[in-house]
Protein backbone atom coordinates (compact mmCIF):
# COMPACT_ATOMS: atom_id res chain seq x y z
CA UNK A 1 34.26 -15.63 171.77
CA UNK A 2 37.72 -17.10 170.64
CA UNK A 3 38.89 -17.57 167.01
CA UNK A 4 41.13 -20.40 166.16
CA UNK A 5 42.45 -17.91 163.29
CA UNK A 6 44.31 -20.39 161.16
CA UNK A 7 43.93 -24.57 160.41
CA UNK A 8 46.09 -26.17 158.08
CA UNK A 9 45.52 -29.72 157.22
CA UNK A 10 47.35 -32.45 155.00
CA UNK A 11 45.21 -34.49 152.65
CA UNK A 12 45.70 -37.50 150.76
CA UNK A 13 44.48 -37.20 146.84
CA UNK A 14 43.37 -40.82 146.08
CA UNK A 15 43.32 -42.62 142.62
CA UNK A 16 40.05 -42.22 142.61
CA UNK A 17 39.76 -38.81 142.83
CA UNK A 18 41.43 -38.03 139.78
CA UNK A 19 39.81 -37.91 136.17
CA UNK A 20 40.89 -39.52 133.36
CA UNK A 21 43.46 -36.21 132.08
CA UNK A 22 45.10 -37.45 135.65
CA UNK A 23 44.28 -34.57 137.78
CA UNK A 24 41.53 -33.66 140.71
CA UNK A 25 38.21 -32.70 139.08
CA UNK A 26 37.09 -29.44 139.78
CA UNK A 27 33.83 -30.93 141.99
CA UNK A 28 36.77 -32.59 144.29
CA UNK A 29 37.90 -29.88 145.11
CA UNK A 30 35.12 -28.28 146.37
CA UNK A 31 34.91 -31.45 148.41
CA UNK A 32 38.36 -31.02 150.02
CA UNK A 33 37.64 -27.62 150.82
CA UNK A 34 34.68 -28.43 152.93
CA UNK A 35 36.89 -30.77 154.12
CA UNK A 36 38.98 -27.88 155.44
CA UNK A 37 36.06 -25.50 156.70
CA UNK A 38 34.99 -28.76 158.90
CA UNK A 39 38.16 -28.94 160.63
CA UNK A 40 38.49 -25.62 161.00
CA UNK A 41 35.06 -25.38 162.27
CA UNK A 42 35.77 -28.43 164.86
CA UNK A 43 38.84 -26.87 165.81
CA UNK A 44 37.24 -23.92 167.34
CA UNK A 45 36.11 -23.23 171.18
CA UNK A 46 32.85 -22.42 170.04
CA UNK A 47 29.65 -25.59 170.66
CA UNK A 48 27.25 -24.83 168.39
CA UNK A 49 23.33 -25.42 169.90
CA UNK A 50 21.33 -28.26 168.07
CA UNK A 51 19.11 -26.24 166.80
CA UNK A 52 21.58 -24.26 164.91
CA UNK A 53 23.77 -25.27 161.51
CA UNK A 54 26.81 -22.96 159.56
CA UNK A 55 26.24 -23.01 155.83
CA UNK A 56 28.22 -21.61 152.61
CA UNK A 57 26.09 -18.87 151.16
CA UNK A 58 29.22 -18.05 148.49
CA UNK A 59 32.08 -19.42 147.16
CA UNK A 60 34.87 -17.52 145.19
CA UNK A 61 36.70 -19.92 143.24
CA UNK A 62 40.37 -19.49 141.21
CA UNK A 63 41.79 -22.46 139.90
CA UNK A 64 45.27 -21.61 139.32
CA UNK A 65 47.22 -25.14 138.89
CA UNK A 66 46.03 -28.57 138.59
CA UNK A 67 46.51 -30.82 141.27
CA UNK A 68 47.56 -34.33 140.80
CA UNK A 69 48.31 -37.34 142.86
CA UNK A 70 49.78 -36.58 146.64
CA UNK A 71 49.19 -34.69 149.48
CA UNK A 72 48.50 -31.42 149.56
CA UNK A 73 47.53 -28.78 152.10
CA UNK A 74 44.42 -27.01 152.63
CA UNK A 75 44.77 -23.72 154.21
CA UNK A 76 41.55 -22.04 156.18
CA UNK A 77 42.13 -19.07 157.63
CA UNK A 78 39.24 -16.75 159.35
CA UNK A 79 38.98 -13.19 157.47
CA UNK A 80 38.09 -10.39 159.84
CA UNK A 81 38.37 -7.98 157.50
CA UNK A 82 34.91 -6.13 158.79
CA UNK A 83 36.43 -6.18 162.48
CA UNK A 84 33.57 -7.99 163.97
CA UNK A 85 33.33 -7.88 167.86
CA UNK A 86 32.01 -11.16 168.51
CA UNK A 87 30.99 -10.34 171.95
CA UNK A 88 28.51 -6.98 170.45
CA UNK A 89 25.34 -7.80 172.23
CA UNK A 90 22.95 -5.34 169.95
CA UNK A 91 21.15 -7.38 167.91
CA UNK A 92 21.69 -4.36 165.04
CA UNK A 93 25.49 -5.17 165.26
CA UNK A 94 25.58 -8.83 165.45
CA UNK A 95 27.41 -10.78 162.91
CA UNK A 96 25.53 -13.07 160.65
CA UNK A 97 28.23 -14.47 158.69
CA UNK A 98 31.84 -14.37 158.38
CA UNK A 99 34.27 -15.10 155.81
CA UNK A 100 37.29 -17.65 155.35
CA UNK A 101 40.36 -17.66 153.02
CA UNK A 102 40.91 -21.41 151.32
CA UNK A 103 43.85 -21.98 149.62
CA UNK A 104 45.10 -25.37 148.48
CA UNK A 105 48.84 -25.76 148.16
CA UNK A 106 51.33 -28.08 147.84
CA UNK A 107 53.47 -27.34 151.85
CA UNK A 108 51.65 -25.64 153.94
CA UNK A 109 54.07 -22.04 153.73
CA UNK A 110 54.43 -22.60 150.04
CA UNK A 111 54.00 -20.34 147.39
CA UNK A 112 52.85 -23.09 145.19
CA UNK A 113 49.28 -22.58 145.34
CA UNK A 114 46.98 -24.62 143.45
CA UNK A 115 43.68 -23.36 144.86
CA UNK A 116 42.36 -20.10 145.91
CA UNK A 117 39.04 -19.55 147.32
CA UNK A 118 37.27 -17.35 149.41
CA UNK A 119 34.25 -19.05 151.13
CA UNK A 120 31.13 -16.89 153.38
CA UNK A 121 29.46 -19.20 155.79
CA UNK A 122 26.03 -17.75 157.53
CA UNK A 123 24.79 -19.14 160.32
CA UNK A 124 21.00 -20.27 160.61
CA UNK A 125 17.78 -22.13 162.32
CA UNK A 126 17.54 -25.18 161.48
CA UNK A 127 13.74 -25.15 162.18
CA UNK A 128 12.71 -21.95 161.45
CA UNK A 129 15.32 -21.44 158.57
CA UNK A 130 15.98 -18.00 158.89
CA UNK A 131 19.73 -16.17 159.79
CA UNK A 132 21.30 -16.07 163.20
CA UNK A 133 23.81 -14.30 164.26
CA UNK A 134 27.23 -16.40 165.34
CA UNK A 135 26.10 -15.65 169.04
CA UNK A 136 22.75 -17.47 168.83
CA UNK A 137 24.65 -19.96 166.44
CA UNK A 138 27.12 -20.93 169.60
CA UNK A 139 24.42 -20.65 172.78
């Protein structure tokens, strides 16, 4: 299975998504996150089945500047910091969930960071709700 490591994508912050102190609430931004983790998702090889959804079992959240009106970057990048072989066909070593780095900045290699966030997606059955591993998630 391939890994499209890294997406970066350019957003636009709308008047409306600002509050009345003139910056993005914090709720927004967990909004343009996801926005991130979808394209990142959609920008991999992988088709998940129908039967099959990816969902955020924890976010990790620092907010470290405020952002205001413009367009910013979101950063997702895939962490595979617990080495996972993707293509382990014992069930006992499959991976059930995996773990991206957010960040939301103002140029995508700058060091002006507004948001930090680190974001576990598992992978499950839709109609039997219980945890897949990313194999079944993509068959």
């Amino acid at each position: 299975m391939d890994i499209n490591v890294c997406n970066c994508s350019e957003i636009s912050i709308r008047p409306g998504d600002l509050d009345v102190v003139g910056h993005v609430n914090n709720a927004r931004v967990l909004e343009l996150l996801e926005y991130g983790r979808m394209k990142w998702l959609n920008s991999q090889s992988w088709k998940p089945n129908t039967s099959s959804a990816a969902v955020v079992t924890r976010i990790e959240i620092d907010y470290i500047k405020e952002i205001g009106f413009g367009k910013p970057f979101i950063n997702t990048l895939f962490n595979n910091n617990k080495n996972i072989d993707f293509t382990q066909q014992d069930e006992r070593e499959c991976c059930y969930s995996i773990t991206l780095n957010q960040s939301i900045k103002s140029q995508p290699d700058s060091e002006d960071i507004y948001v930090n966030a680190i974001i576990k997606i598992s992978f499950i059955d839709i109609d039997k709700r219980i945890l897949i591993s990313i194999n079944d998630y993509t068959q």
